[in-house]
N, C-alpha and C. Protein backbone atom coordinates (compact mmCIF):
# COMPACT_ATOMS: atom_id res chain seq x y z
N UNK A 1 -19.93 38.51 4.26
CA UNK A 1 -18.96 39.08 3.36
C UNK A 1 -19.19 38.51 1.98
N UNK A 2 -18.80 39.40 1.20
CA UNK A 2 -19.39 39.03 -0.34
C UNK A 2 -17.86 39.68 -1.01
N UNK A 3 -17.86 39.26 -2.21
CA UNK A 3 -16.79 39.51 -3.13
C UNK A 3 -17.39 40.67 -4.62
N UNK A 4 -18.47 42.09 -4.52
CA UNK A 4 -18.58 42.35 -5.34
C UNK A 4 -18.41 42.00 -6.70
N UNK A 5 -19.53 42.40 -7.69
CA UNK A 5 -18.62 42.39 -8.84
C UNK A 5 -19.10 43.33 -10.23
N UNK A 6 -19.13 44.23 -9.32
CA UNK A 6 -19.17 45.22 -10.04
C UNK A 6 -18.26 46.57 -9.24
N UNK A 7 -17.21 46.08 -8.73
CA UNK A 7 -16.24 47.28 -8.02
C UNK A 7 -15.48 48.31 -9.04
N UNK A 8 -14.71 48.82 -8.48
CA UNK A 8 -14.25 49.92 -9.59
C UNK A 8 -12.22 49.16 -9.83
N UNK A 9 -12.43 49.55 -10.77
CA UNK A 9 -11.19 49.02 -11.25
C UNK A 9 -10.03 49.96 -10.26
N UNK A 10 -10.20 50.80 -9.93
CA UNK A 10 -9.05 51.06 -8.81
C UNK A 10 -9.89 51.62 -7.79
N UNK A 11 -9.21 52.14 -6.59
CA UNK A 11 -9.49 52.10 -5.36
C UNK A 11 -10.43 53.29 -5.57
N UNK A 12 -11.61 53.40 -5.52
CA UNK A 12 -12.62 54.66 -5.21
C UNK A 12 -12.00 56.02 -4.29
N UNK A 13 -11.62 55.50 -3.38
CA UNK A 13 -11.07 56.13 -2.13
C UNK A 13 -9.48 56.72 -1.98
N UNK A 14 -9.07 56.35 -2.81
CA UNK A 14 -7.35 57.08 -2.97
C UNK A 14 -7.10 56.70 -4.28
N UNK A 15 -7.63 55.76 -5.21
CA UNK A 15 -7.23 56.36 -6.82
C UNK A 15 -5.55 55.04 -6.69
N UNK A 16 -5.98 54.38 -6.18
CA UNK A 16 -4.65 53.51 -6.23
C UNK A 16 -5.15 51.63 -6.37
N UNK A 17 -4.27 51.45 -7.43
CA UNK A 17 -4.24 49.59 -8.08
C UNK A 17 -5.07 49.11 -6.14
N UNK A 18 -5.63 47.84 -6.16
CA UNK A 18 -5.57 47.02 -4.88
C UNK A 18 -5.62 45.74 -5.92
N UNK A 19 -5.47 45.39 -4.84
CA UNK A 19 -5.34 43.60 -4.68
C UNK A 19 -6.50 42.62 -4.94
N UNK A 20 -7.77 43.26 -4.04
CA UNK A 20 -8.97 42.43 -4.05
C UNK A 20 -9.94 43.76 -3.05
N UNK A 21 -11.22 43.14 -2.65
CA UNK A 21 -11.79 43.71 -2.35
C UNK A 21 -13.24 42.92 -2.14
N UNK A 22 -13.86 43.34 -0.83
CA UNK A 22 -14.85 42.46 -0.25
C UNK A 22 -15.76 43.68 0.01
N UNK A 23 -17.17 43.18 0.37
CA UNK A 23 -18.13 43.72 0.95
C UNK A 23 -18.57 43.30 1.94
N UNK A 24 -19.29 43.92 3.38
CA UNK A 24 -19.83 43.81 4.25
C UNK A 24 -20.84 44.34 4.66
N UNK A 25 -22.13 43.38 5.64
CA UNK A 25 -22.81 44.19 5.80
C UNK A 25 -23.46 43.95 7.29
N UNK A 26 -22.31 43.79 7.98
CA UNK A 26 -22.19 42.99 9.44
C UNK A 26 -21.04 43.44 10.30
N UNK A 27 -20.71 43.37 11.56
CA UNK A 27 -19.37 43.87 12.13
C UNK A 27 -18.26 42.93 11.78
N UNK A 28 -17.34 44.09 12.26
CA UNK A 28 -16.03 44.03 11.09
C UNK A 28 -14.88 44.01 12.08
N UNK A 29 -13.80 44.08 12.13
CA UNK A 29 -12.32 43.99 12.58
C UNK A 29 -11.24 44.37 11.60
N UNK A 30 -10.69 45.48 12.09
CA UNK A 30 -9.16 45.32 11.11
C UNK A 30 -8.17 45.56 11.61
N UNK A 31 -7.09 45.04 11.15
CA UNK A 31 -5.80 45.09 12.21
C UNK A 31 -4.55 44.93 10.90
N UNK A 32 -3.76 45.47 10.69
CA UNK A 32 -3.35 45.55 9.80
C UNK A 32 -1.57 45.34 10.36
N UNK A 33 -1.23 45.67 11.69
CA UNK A 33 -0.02 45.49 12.20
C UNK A 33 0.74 44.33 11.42
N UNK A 34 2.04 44.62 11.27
CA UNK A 34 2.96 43.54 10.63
C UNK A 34 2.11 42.66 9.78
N UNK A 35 1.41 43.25 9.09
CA UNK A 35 0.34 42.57 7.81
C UNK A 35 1.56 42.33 6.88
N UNK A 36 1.65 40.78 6.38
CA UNK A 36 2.53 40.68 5.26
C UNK A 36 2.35 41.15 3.94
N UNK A 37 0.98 40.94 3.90
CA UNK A 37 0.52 40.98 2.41
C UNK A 37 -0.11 42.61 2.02
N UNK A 38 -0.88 43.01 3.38
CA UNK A 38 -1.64 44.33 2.65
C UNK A 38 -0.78 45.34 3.70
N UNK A 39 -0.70 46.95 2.88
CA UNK A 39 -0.50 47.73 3.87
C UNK A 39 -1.30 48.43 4.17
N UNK A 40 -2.16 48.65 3.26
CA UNK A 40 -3.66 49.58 3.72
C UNK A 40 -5.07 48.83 3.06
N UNK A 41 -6.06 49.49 4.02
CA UNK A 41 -7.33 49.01 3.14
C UNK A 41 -8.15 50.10 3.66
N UNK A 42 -8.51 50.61 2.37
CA UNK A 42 -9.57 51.53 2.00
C UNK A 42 -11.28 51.25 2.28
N UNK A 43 -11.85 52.06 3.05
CA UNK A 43 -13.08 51.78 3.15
C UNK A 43 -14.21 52.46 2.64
N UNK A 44 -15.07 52.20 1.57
CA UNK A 44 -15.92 52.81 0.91
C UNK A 44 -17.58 52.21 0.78
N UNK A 45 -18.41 53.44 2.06
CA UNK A 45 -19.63 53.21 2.40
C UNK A 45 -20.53 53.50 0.69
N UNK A 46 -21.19 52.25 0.78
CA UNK A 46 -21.72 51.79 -0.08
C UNK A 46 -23.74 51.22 0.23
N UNK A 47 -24.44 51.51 -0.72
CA UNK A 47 -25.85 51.13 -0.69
C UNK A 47 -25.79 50.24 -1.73
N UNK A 48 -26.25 48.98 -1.51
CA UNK A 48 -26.80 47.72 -2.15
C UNK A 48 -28.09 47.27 -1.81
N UNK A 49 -29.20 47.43 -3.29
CA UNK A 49 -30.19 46.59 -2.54
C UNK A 49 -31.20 47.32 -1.58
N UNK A 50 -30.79 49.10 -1.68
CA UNK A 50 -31.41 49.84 -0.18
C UNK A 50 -31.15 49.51 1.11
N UNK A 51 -30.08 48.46 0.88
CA UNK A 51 -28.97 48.30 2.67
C UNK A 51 -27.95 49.05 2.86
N UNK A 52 -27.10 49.64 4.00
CA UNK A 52 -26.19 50.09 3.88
C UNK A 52 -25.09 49.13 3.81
N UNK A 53 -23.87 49.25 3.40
CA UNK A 53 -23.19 47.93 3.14
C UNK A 53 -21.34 48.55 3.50
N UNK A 54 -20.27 48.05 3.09
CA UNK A 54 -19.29 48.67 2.97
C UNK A 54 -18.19 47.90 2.70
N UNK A 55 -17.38 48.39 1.49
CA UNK A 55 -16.52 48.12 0.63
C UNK A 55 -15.20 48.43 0.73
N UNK A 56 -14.31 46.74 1.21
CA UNK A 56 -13.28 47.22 1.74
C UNK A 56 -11.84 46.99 0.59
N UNK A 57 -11.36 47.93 0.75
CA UNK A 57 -10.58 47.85 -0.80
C UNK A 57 -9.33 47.23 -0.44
N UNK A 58 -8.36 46.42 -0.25
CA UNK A 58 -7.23 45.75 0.12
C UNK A 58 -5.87 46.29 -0.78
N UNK A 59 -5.08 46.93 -0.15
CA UNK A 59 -3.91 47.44 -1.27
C UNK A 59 -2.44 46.91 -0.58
N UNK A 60 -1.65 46.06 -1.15
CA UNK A 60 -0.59 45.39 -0.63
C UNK A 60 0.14 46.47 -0.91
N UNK A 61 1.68 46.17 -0.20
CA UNK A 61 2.72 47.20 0.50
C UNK A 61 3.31 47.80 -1.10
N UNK A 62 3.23 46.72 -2.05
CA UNK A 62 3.82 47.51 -3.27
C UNK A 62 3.30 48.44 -4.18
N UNK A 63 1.25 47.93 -3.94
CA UNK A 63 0.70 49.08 -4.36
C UNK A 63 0.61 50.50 -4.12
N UNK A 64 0.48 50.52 -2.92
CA UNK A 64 0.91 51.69 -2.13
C UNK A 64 2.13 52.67 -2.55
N UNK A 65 3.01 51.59 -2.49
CA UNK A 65 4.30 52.35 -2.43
C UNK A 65 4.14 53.05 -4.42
N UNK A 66 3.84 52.03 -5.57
CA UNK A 66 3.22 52.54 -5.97
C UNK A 66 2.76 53.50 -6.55
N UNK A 67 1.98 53.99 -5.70
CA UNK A 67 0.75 54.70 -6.06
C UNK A 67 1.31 56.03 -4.97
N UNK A 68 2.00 55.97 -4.49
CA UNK A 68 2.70 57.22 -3.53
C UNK A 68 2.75 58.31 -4.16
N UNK A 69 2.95 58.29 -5.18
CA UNK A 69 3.19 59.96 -6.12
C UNK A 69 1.53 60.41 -6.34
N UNK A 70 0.23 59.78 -6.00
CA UNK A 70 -0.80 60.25 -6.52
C UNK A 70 -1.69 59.89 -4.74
N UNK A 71 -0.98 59.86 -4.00
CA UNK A 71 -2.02 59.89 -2.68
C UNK A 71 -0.83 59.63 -1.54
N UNK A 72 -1.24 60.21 -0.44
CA UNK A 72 -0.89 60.49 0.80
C UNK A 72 -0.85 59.41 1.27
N UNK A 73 -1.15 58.36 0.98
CA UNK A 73 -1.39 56.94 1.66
C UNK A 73 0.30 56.37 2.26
């Protein structure tokens, strides 16, 4: 896992503020149940380098809520 740094200033994938955001390029887990901090995380398949990689966008419960008038989330 890596911490990009060249990500997009909002979420690629629904157009909404996040929190932070990591890269991977290895197996993964997500579980988001009674998550305090995030309510969704956005996933955006990504090439780095000519690897396939993937960019997970982290958006806490207030971004969301938010960002509700501009995505289904």
């Amino acid at each position: 896992m890596r911490v990009p740094e060249d990500a997009a200033g909002v979420c690629p994938v629904c157009g909404v503020a996040y929190d932070s955001v990591s890269e991977h390029d290895a197996g993964l887990m997500v579980n988001l149940l009674d998550n305090a901090v995030y309510r969704r995380v956005c996933f955006d398949p990504v090439t780095e380098d000519g690897r396939a990689q993937v960019r997970f966008y982290h958006h806490t419960h207030e971004q969301v809520r938010a960002g509700s008038e501009s995505t289904d989330g």
